[in-house]
C-alpha atoms as a PDB file:
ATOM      1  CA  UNK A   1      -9.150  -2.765  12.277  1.00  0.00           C
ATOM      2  CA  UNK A   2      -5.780  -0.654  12.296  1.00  0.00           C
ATOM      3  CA  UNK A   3      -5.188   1.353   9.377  1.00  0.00           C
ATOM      4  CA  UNK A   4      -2.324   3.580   8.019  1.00  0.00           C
ATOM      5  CA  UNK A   5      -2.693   6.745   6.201  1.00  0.00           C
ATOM      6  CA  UNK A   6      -0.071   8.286   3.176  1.00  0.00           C
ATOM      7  CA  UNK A   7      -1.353  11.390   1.826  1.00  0.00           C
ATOM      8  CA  UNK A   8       0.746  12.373  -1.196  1.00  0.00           C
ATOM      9  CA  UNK A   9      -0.541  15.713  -2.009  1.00  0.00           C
ATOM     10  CA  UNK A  10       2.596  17.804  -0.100  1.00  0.00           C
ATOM     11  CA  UNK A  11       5.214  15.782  -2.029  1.00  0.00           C
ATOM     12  CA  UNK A  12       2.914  15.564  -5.444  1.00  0.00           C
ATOM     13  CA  UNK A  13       6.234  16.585  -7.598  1.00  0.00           C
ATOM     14  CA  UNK A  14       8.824  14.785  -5.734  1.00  0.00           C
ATOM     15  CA  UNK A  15       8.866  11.795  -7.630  1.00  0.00           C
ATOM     16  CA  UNK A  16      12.039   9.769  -4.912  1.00  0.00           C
ATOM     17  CA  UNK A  17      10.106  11.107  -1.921  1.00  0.00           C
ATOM     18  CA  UNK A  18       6.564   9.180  -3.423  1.00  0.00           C
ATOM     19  CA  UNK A  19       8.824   6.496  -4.191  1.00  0.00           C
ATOM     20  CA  UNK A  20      10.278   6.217  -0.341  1.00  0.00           C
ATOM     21  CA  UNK A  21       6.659   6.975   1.498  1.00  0.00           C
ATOM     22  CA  UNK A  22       5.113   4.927  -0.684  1.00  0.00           C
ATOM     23  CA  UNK A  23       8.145   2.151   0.678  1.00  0.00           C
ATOM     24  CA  UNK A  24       8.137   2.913   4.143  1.00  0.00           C
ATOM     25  CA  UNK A  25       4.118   2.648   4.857  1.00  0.00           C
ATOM     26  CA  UNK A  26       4.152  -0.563   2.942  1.00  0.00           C
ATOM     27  CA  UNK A  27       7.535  -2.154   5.002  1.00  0.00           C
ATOM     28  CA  UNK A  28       5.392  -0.527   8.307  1.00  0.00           C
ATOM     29  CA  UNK A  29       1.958  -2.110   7.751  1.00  0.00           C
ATOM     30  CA  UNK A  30       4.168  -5.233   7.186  1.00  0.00           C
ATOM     31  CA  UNK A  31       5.697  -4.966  10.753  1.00  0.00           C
ATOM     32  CA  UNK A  32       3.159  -3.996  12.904  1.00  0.00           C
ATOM     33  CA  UNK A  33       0.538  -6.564  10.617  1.00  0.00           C
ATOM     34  CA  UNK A  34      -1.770  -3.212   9.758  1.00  0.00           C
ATOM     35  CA  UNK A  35      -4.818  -4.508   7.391  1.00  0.00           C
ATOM     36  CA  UNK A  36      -5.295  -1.570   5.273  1.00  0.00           C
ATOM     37  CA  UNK A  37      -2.854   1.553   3.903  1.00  0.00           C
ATOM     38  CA  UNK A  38      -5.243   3.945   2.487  1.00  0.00           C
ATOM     39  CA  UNK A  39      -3.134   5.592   0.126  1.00  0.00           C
ATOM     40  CA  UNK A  40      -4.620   9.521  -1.247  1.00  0.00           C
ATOM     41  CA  UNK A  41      -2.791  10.532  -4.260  1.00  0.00           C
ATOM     42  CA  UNK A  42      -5.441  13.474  -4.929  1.00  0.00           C
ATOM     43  CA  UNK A  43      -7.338  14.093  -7.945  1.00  0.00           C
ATOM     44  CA  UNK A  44      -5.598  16.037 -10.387  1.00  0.00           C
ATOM     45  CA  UNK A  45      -4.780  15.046 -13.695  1.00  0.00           C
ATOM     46  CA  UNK A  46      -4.534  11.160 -12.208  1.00  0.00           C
ATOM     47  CA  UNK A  47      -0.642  11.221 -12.864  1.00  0.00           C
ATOM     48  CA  UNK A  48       0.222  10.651  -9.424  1.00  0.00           C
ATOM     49  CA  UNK A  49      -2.690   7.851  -8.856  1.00  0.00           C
ATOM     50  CA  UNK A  50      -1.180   6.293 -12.217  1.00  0.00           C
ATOM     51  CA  UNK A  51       2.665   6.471 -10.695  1.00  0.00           C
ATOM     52  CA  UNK A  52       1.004   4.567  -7.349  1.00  0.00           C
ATOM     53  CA  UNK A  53      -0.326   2.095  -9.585  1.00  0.00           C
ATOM     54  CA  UNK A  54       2.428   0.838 -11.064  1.00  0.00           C
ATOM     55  CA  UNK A  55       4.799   1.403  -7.700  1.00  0.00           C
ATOM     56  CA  UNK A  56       2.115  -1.086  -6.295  1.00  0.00           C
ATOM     57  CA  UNK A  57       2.333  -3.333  -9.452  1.00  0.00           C
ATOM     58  CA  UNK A  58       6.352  -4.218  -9.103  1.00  0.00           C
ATOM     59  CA  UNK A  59       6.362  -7.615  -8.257  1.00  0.00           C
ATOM     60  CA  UNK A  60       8.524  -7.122  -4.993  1.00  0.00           C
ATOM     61  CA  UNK A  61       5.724  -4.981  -3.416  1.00  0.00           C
ATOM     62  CA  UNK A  62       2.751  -6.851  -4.741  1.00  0.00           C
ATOM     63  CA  UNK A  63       4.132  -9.476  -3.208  1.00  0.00           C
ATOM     64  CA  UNK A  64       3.518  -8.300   0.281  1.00  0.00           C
ATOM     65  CA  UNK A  65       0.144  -7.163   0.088  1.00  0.00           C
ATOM     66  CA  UNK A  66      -3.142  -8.745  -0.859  1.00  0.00           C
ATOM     67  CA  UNK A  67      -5.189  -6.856  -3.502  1.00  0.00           C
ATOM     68  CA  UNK A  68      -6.065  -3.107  -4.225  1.00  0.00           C
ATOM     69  CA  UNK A  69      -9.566  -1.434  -4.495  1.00  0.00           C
ATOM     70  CA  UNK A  70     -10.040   1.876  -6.013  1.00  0.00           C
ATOM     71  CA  UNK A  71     -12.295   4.298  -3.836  1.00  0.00           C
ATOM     72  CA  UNK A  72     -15.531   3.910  -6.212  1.00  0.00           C
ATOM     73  CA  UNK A  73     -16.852   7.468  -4.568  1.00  0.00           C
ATOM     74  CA  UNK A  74     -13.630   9.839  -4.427  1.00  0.00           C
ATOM     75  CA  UNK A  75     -11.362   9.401  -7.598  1.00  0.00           C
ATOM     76  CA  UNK A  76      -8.356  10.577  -5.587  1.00  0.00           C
ATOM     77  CA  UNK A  77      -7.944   7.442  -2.675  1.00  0.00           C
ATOM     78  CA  UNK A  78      -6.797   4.097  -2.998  1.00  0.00           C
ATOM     79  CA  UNK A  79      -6.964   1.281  -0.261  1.00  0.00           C
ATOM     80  CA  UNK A  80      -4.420  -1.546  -0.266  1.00  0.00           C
ATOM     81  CA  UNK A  81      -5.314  -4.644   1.828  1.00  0.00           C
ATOM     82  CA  UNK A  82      -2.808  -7.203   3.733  1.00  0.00           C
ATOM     83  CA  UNK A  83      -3.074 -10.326   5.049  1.00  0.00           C
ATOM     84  CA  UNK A  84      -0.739 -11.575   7.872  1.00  0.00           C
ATOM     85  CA  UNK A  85       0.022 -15.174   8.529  1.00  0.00           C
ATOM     86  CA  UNK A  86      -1.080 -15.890  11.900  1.00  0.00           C
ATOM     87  CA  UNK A  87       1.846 -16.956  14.689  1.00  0.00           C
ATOM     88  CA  UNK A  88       2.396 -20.234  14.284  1.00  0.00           C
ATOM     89  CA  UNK A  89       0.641 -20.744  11.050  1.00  0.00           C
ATOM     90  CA  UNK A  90       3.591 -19.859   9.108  1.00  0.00           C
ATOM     91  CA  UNK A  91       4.749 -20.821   5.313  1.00  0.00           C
ATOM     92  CA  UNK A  92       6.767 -23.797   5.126  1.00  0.00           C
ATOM     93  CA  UNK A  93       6.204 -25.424   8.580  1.00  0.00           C
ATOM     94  CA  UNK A  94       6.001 -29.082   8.607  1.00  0.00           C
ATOM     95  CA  UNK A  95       3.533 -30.660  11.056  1.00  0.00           C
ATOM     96  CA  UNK A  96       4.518 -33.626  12.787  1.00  0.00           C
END
């Protein structure tokens, strides 16, 4: 299972940068159909984890992934799942 991996803690301040690595992993696990972006904002004071959240909750990015799951034994990771359509098993196709 291919996974991606966006640690925040060197750009923990830089609230455009978060904004466009938090963009970019989600548009690349889109391309290349990765299952799972583990995402570490870091402990801390759970700012950064809380600014994740709701970059994850805007309706044009939940719409490409499948659900969240917060790490239930280190405070500081989230995982964000995908599904792909298969080739051929795309929305909207009509059999005949």
């Amino acid at each position: 299972m291919a996974k991606l991996v966006l640690d925040l803690h060197d750009i923990f301040n830089k609230s455009r940068e978060i904004d466009k690595a938090l963009r970019d992993v989600i548009r690349e696990a889109v391309e290349k159909r990765i299952d799972t972006v583990e995402i570490i904002p870091g402990k801390g004071s759970g700012q950064l984890k809380k600014k994740v959240l709701r970059f994850l909750d805007q309706k044009e990015i939940k719409a490409q992934y499948h659900r969240i799951d917060k790490d239930s034994k280190n405070f500081g990771r989230l995982f964000v799942y995908f599904k792909h359509e298969r080739p051929g098993k795309g929305k909207g196709r009509k059999r005949r």
